[in-house]
N, C-alpha and C. Protein backbone atom coordinates (compact mmCIF):
# COMPACT_ATOMS: atom_id res chain seq x y z
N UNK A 1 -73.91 -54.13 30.40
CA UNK A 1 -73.88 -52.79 29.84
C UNK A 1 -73.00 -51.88 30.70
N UNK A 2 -72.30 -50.94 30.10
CA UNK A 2 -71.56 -50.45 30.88
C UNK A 2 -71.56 -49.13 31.17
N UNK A 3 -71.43 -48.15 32.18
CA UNK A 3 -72.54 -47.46 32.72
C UNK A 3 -71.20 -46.37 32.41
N UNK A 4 -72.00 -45.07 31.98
CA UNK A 4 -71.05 -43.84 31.37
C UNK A 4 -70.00 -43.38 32.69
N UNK A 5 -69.20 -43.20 32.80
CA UNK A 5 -68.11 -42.91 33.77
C UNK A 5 -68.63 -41.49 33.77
N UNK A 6 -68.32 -41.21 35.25
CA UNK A 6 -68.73 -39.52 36.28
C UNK A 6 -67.40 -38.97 36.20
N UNK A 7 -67.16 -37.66 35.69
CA UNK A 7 -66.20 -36.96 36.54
C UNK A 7 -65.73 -36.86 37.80
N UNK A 8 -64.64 -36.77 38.66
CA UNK A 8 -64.63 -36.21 39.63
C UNK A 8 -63.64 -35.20 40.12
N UNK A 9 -64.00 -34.62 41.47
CA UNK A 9 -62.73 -33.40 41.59
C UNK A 9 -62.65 -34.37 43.14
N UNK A 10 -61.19 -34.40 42.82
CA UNK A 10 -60.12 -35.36 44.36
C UNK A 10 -59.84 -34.24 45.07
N UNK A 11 -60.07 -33.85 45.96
CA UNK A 11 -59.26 -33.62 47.16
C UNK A 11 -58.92 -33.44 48.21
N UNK A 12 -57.49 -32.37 48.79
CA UNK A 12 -57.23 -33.15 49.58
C UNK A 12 -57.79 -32.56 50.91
N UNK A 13 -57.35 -32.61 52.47
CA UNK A 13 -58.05 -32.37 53.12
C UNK A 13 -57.89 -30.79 53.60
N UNK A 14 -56.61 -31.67 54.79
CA UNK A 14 -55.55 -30.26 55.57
C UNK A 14 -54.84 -29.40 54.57
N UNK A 15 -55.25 -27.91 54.64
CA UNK A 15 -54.86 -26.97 53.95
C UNK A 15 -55.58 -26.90 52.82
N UNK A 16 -56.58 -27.62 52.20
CA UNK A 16 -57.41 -27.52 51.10
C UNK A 16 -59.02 -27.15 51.58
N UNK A 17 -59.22 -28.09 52.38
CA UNK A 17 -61.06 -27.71 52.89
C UNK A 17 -60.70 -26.96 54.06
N UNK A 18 -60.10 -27.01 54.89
CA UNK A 18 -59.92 -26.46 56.20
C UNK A 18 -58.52 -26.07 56.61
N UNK A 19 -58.27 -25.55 57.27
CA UNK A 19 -57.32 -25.09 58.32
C UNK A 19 -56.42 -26.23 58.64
N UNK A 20 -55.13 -26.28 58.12
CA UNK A 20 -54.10 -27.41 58.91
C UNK A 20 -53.79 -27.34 60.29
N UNK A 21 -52.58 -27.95 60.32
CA UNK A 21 -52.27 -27.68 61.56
C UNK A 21 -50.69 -28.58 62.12
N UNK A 22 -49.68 -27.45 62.24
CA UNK A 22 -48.32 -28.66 62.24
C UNK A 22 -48.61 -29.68 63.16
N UNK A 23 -49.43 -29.48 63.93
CA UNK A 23 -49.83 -30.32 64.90
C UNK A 23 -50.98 -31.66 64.78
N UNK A 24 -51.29 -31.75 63.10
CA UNK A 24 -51.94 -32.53 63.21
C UNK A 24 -53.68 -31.99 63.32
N UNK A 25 -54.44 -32.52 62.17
CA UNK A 25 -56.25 -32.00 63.17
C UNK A 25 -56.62 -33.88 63.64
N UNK A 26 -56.57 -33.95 64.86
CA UNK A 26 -56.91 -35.11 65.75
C UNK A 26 -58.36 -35.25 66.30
N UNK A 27 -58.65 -34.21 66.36
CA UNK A 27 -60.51 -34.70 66.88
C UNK A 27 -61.50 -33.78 66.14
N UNK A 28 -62.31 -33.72 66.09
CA UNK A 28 -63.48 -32.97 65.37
C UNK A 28 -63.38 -31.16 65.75
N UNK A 29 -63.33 -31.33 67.19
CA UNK A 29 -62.54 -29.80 67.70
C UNK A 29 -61.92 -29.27 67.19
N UNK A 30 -61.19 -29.73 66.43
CA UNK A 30 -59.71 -28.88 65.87
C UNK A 30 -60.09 -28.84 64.28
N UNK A 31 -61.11 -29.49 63.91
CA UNK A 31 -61.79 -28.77 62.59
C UNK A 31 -62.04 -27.25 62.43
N UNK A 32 -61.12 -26.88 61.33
CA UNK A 32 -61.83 -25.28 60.92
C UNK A 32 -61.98 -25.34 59.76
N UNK A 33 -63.25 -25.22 59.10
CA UNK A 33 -63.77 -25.31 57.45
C UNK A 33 -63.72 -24.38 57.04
N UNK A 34 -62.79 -23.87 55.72
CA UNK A 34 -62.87 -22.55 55.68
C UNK A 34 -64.28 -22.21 54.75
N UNK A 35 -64.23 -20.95 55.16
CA UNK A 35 -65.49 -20.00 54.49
C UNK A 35 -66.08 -20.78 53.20
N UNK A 36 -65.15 -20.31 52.18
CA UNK A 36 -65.22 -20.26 51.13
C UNK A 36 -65.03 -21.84 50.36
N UNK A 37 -65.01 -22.75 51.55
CA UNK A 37 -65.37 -24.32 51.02
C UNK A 37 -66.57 -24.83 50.53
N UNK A 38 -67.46 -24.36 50.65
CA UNK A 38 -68.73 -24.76 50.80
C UNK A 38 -69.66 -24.39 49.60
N UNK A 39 -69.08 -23.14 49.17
CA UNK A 39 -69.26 -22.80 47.77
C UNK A 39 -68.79 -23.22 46.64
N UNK A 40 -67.51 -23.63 46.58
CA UNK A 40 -66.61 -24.12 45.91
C UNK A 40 -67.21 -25.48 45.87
N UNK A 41 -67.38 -26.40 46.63
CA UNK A 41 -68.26 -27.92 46.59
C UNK A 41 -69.08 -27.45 45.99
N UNK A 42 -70.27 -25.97 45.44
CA UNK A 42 -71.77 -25.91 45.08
C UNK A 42 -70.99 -25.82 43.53
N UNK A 43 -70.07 -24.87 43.47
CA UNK A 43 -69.65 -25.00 42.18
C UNK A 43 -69.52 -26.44 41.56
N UNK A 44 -68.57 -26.79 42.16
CA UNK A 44 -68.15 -28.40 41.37
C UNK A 44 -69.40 -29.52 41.27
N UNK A 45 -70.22 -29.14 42.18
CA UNK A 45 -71.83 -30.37 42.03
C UNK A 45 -72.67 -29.40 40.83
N UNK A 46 -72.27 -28.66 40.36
CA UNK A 46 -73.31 -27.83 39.60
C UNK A 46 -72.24 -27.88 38.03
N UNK A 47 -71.30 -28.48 37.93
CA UNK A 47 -70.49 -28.84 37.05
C UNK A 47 -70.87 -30.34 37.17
N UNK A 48 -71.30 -30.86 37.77
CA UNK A 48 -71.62 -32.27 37.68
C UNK A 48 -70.18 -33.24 37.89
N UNK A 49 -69.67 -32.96 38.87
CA UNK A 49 -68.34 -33.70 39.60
C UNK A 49 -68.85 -34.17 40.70
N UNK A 50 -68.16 -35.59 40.84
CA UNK A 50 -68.10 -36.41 42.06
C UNK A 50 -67.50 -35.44 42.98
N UNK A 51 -67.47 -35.70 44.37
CA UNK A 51 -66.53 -34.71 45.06
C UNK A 51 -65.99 -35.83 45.93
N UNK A 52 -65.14 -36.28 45.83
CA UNK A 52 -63.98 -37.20 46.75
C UNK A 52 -62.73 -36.77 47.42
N UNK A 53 -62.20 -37.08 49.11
CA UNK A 53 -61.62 -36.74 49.72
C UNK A 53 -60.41 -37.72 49.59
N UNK A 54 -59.09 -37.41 49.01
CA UNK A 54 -58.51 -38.27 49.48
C UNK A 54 -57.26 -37.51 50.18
N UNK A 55 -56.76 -38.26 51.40
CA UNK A 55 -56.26 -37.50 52.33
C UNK A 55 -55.37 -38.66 53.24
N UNK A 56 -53.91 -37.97 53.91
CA UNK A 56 -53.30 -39.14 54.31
C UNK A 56 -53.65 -38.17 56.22
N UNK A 57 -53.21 -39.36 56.42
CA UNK A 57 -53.72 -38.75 57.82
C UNK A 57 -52.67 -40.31 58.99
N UNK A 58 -51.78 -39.77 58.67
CA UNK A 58 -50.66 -40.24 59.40
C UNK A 58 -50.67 -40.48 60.97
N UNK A 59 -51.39 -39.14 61.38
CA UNK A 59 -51.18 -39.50 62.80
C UNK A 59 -52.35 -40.39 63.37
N UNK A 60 -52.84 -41.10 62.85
CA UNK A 60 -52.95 -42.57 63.22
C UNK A 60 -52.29 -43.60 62.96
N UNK A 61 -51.14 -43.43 62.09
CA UNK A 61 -50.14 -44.69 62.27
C UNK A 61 -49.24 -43.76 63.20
N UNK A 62 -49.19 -42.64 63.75
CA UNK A 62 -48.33 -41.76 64.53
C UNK A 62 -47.96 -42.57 66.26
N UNK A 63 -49.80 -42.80 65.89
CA UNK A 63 -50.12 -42.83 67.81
C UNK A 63 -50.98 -41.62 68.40
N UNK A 64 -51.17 -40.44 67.12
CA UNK A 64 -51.26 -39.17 67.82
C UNK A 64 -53.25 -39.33 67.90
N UNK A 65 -53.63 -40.02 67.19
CA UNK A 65 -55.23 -40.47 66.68
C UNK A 65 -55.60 -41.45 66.72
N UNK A 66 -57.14 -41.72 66.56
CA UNK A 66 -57.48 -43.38 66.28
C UNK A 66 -58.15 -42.96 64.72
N UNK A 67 -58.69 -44.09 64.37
CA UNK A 67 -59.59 -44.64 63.36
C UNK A 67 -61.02 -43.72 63.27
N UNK A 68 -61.15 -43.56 64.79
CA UNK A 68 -62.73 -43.48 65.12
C UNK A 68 -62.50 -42.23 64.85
N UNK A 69 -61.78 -41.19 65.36
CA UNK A 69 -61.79 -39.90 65.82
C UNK A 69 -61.50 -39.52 64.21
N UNK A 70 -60.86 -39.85 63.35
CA UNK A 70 -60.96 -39.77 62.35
C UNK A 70 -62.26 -39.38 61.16
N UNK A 71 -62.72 -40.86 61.41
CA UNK A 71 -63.93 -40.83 60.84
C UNK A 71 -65.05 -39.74 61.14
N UNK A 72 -64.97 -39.25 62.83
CA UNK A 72 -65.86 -38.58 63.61
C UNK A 72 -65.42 -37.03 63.11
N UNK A 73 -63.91 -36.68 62.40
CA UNK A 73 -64.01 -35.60 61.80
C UNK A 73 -64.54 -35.58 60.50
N UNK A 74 -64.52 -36.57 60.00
CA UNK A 74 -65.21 -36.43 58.72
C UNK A 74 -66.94 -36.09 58.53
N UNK A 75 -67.34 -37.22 59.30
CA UNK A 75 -68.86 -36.59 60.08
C UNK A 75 -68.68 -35.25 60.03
N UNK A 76 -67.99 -35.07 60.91
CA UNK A 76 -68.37 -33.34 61.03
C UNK A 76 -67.91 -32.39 60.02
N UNK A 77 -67.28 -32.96 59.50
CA UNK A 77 -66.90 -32.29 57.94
C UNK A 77 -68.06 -31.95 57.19
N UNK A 78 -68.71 -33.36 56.92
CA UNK A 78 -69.33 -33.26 56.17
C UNK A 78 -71.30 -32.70 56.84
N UNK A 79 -70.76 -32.77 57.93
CA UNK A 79 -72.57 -32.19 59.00
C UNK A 79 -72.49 -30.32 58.79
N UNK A 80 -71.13 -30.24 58.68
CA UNK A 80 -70.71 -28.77 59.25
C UNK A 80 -71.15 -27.92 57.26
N UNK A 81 -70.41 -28.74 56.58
CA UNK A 81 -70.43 -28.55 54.99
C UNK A 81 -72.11 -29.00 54.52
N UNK A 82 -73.07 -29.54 55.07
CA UNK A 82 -74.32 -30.01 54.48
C UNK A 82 -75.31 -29.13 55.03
N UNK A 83 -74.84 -27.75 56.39
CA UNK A 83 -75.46 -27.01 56.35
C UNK A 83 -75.39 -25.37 55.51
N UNK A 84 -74.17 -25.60 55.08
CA UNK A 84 -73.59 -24.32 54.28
C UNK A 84 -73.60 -24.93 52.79
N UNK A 85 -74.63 -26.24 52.05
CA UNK A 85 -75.06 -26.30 50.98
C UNK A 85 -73.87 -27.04 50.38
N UNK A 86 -72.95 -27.81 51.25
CA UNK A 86 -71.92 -28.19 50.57
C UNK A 86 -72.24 -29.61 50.73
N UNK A 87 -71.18 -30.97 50.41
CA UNK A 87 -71.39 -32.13 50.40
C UNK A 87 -69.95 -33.18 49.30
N UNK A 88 -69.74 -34.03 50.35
CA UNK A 88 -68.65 -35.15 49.70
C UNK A 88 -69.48 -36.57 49.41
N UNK A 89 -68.79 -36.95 48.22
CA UNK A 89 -69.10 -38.23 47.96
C UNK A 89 -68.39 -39.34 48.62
N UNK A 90 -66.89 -39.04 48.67
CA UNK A 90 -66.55 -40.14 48.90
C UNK A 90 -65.76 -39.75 50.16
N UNK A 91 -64.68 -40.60 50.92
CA UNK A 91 -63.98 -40.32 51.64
C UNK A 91 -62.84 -41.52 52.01
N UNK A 92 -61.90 -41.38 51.49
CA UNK A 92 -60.64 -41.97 51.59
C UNK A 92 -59.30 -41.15 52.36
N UNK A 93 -59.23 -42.60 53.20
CA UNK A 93 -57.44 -41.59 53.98
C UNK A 93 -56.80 -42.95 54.26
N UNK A 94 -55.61 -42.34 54.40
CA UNK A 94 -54.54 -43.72 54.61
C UNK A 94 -53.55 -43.20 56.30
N UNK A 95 -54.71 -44.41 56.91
CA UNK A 95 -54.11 -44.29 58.15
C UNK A 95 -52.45 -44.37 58.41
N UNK A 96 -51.72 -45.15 57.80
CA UNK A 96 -50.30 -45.52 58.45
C UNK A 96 -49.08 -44.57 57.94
N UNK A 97 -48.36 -44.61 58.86
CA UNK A 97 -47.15 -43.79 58.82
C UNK A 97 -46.30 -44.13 57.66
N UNK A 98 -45.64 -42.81 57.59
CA UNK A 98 -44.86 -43.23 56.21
C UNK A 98 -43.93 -44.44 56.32
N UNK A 99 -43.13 -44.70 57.07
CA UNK A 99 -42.38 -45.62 56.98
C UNK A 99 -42.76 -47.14 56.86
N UNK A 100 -44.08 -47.01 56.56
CA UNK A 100 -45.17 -48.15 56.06
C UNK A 100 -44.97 -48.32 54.99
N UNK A 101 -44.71 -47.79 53.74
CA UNK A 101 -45.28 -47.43 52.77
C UNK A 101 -45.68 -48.81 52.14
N UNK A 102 -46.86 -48.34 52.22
CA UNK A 102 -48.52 -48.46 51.46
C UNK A 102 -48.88 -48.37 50.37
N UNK A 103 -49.83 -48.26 49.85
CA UNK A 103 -50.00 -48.04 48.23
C UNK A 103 -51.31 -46.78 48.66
N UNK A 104 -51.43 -46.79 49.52
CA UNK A 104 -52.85 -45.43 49.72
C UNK A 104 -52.06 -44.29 50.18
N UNK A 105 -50.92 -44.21 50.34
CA UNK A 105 -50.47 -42.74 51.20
C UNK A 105 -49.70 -42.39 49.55
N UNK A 106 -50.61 -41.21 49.34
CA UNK A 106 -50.16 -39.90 48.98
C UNK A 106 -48.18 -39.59 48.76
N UNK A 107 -48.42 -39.90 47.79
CA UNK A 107 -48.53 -39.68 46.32
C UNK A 107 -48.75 -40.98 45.60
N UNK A 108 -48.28 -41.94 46.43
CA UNK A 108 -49.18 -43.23 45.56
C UNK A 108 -50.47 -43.31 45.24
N UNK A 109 -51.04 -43.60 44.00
CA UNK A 109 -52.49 -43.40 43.80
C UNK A 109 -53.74 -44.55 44.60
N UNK A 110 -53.26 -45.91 45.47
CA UNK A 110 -53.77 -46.65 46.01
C UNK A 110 -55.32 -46.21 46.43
N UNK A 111 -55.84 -45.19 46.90
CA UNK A 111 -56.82 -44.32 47.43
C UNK A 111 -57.64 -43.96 46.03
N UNK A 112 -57.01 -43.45 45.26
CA UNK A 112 -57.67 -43.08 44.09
C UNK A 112 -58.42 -44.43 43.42
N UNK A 113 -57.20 -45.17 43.32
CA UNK A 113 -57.79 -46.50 42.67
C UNK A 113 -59.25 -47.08 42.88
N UNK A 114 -59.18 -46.70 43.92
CA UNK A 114 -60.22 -47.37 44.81
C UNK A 114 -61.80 -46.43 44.80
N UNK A 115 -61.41 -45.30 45.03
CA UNK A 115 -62.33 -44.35 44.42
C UNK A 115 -63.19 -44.46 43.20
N UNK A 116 -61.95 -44.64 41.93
CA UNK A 116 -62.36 -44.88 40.67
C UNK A 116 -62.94 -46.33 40.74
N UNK A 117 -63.03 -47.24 41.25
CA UNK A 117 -63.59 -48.73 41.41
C UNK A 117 -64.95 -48.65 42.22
N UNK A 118 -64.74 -47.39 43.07
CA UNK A 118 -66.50 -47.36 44.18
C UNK A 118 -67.53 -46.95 43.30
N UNK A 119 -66.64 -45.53 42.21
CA UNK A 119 -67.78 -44.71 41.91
C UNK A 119 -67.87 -44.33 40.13
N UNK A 120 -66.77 -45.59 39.75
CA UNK A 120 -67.23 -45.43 38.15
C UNK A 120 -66.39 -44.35 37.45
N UNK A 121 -65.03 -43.93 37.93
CA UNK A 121 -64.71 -43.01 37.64
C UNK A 121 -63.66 -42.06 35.76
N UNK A 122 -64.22 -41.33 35.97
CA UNK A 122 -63.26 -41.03 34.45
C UNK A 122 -61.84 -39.95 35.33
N UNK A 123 -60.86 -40.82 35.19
CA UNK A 123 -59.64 -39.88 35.87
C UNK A 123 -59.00 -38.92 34.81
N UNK A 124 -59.03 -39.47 33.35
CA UNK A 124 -58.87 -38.04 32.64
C UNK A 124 -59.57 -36.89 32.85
N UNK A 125 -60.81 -36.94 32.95
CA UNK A 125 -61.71 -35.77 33.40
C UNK A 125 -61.86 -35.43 34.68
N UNK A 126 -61.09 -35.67 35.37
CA UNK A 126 -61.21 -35.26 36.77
C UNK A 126 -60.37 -34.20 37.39
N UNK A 127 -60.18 -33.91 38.26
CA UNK A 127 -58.67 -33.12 39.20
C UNK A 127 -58.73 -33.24 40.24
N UNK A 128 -57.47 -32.96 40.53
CA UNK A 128 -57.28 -33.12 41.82
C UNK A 128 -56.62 -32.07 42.79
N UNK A 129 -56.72 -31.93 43.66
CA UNK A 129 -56.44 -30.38 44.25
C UNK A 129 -56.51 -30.51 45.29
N UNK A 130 -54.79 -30.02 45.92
CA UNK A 130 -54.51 -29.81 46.89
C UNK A 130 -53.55 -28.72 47.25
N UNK A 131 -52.92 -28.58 48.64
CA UNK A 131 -52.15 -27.46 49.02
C UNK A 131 -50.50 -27.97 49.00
N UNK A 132 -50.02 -29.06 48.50
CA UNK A 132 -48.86 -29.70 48.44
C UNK A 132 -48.10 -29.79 47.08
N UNK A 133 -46.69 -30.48 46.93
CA UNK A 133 -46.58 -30.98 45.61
C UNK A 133 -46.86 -32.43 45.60
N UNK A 134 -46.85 -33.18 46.92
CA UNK A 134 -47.05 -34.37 46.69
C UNK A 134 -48.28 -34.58 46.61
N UNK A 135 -49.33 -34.02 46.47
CA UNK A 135 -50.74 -33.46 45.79
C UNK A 135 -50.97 -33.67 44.43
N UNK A 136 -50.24 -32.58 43.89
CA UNK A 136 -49.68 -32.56 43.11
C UNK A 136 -49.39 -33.75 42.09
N UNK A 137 -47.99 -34.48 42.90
CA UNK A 137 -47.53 -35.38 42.08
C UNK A 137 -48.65 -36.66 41.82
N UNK A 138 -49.39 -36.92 43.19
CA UNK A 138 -50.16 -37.82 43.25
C UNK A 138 -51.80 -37.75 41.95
N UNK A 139 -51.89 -36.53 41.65
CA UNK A 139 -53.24 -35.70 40.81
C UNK A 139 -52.52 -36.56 39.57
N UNK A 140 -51.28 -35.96 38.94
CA UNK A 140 -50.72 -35.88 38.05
C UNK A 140 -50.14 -37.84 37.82
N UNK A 141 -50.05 -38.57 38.62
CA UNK A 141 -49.50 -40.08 38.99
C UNK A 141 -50.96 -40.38 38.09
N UNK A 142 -52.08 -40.52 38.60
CA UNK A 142 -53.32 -40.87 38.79
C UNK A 142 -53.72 -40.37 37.11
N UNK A 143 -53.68 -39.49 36.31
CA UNK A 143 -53.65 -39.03 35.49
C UNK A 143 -54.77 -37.74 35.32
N UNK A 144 -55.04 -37.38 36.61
CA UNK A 144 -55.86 -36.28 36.75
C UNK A 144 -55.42 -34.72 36.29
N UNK A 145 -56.02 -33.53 36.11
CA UNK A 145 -55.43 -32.61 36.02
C UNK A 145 -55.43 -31.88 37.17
N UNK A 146 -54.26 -31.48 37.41
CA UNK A 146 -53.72 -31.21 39.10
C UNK A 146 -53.64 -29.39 39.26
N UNK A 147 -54.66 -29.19 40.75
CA UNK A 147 -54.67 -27.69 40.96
C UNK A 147 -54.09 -27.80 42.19
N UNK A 148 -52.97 -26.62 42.37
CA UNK A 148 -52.55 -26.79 43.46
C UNK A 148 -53.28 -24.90 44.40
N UNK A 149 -53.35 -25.34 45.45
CA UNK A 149 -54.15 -24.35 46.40
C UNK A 149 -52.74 -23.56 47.04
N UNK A 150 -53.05 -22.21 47.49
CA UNK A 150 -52.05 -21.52 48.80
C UNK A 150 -52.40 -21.47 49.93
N UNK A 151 -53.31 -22.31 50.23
CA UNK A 151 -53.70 -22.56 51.75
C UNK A 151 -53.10 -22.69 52.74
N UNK A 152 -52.59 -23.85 52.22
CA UNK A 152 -51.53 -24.58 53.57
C UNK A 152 -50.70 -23.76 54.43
N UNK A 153 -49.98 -24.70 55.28
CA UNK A 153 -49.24 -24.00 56.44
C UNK A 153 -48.07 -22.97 55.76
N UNK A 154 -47.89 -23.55 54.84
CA UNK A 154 -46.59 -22.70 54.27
C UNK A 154 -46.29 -22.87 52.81
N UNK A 155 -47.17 -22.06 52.03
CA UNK A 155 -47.81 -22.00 50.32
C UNK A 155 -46.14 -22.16 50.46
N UNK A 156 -45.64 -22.79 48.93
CA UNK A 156 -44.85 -22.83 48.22
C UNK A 156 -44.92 -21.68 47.40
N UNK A 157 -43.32 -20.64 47.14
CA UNK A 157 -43.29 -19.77 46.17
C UNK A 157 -43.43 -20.19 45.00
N UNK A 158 -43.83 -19.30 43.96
CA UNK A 158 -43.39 -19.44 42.36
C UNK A 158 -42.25 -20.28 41.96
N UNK A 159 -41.17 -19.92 42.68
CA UNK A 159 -39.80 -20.31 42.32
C UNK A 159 -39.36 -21.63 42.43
N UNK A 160 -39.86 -21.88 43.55
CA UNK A 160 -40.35 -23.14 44.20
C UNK A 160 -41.09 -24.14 43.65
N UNK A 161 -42.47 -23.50 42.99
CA UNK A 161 -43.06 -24.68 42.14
C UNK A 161 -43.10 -24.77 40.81
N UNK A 162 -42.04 -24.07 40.03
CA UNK A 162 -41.10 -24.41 38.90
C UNK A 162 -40.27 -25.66 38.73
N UNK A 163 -39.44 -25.25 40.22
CA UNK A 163 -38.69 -26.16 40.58
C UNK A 163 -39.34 -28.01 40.65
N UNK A 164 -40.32 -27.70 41.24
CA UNK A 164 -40.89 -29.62 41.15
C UNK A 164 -40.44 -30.55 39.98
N UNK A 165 -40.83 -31.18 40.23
CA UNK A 165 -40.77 -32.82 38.62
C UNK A 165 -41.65 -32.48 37.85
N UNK A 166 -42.64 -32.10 38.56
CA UNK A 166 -44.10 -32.15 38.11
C UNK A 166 -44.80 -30.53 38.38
N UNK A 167 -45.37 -29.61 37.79
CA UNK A 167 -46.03 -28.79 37.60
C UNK A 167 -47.31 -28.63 38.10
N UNK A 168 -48.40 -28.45 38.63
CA UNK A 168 -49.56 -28.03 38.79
C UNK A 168 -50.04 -27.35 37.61
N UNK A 169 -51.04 -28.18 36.94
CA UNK A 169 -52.07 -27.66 35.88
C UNK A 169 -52.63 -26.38 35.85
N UNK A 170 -52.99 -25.61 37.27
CA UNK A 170 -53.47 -24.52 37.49
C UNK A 170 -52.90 -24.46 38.83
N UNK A 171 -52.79 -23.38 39.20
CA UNK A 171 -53.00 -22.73 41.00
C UNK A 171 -53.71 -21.36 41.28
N UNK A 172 -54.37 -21.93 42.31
CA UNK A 172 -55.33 -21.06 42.68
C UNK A 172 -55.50 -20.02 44.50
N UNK A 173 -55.32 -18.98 44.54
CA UNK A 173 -55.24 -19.12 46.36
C UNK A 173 -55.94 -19.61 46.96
N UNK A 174 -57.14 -20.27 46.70
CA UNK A 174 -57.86 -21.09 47.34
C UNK A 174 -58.94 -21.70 46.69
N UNK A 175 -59.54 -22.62 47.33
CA UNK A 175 -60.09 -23.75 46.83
C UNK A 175 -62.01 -23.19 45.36
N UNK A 176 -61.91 -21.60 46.40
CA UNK A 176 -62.72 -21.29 45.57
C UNK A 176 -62.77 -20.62 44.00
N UNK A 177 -61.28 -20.31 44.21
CA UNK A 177 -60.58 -19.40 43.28
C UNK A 177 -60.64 -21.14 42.12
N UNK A 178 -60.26 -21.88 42.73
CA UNK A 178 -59.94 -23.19 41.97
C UNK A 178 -61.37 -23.18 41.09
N UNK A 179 -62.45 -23.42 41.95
CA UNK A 179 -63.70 -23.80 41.35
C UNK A 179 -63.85 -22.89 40.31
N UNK A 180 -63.33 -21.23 40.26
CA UNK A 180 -63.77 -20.29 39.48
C UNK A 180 -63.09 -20.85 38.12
N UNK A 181 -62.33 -21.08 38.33
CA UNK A 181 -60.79 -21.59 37.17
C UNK A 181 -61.36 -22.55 36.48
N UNK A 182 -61.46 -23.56 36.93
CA UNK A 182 -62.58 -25.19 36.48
C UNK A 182 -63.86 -24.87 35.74
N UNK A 183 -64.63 -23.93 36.52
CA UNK A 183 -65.70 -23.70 36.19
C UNK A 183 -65.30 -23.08 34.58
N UNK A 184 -64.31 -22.06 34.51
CA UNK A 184 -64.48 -21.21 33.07
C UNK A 184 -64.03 -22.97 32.29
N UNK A 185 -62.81 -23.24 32.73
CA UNK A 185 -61.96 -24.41 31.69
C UNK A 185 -63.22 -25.30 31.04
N UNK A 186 -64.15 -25.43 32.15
CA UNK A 186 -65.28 -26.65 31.55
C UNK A 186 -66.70 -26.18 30.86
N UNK A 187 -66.25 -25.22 30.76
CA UNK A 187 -67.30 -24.02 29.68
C UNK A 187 -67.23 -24.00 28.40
N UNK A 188 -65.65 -23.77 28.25
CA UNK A 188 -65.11 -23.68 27.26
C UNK A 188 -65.25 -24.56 25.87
């Protein structure tokens, strides 16, 4: 018997849940969750969405990180987010450097795949949302509907994200503004 497929909302990490950093976030220290994350997760679990991380995180094929320290931010991602009422289901990242290329680093959907195989997933009904276009392209690859955030280190103008291959379904200045957006679309 085959079990009804879950929505989910993908995304991504740096510049979407927290604070980037050109430098890389390498240990749990250098985590900053923003405010307004934690609500935005209450929204999307109260819409009845999976909440999955998928996220490339290079500087462990860099040299600049390990595996562990990785994982140990996610812990705290998710210790720091489970006291402010928030919470992830899943958690996917693709350790190796680009010049690897992989099938899990962003914008390839490899990560997603895998997601949709852990947790039963419906990728038409899902999105994905991040602060990039290769966010973006990767939401839109996957066949999700793609929100792009102004978080990041350096939001892309209007003019700018005309310009892409690929469009963002919605944009939002931030991840909560996103949930507000989702929330009306799935009302409707």
């Amino acid at each position: 018997m085959q079990l009804n497929k879950s929505k989910a909302i993908f995304l991504d990490r740096d510049g979407t849940l927290n604070a980037d950093s050109v430098n890389y976030i390498k240990n749990k220290n250098e985590l900053v969750i923003f405010n307004f994350t934690p609500q935005a997760l209450q929204i999307f679990k109260k819409l009845g969405f999976m909440i999955i991380l998928i996220t490339n995180q290079s500087a462990i094929g860099r040299g600049l990180t390990t595996k562990e320290a990785v994982d140990e931010i996610h812990r705290e991602l998710q210790r720091q987010l489970a006291k402010r009422g928030g919470t992830i289901d899943g958690f996917y990242y693709c350790p190796h450097a680009p010049a690897e290329h992989c099938d899990c680093r962003k914008p390839k959907t490899g990560n997603i795949s895998r997601a949709v195989g852990d947790f039963n997933l419906d990728v038409a009904a899902s999105y994905f949302i991040g602060d990039s276009e290769k966010d973006v392209q990767t939401g839109a690859a996957a066949g999700c509907k793609t929100v792009l955030v102004r978080t990041g280190i350096k939001p892309p103008a209007d003019e700018v994200i005309r310009s892409w291959s690929i469009e963002p379904d919605l944009i939002a200045e931030n991840i909560l503004q996103a949930a507000r957006k989702i929330e009306n679309l799935e009302r409707d």
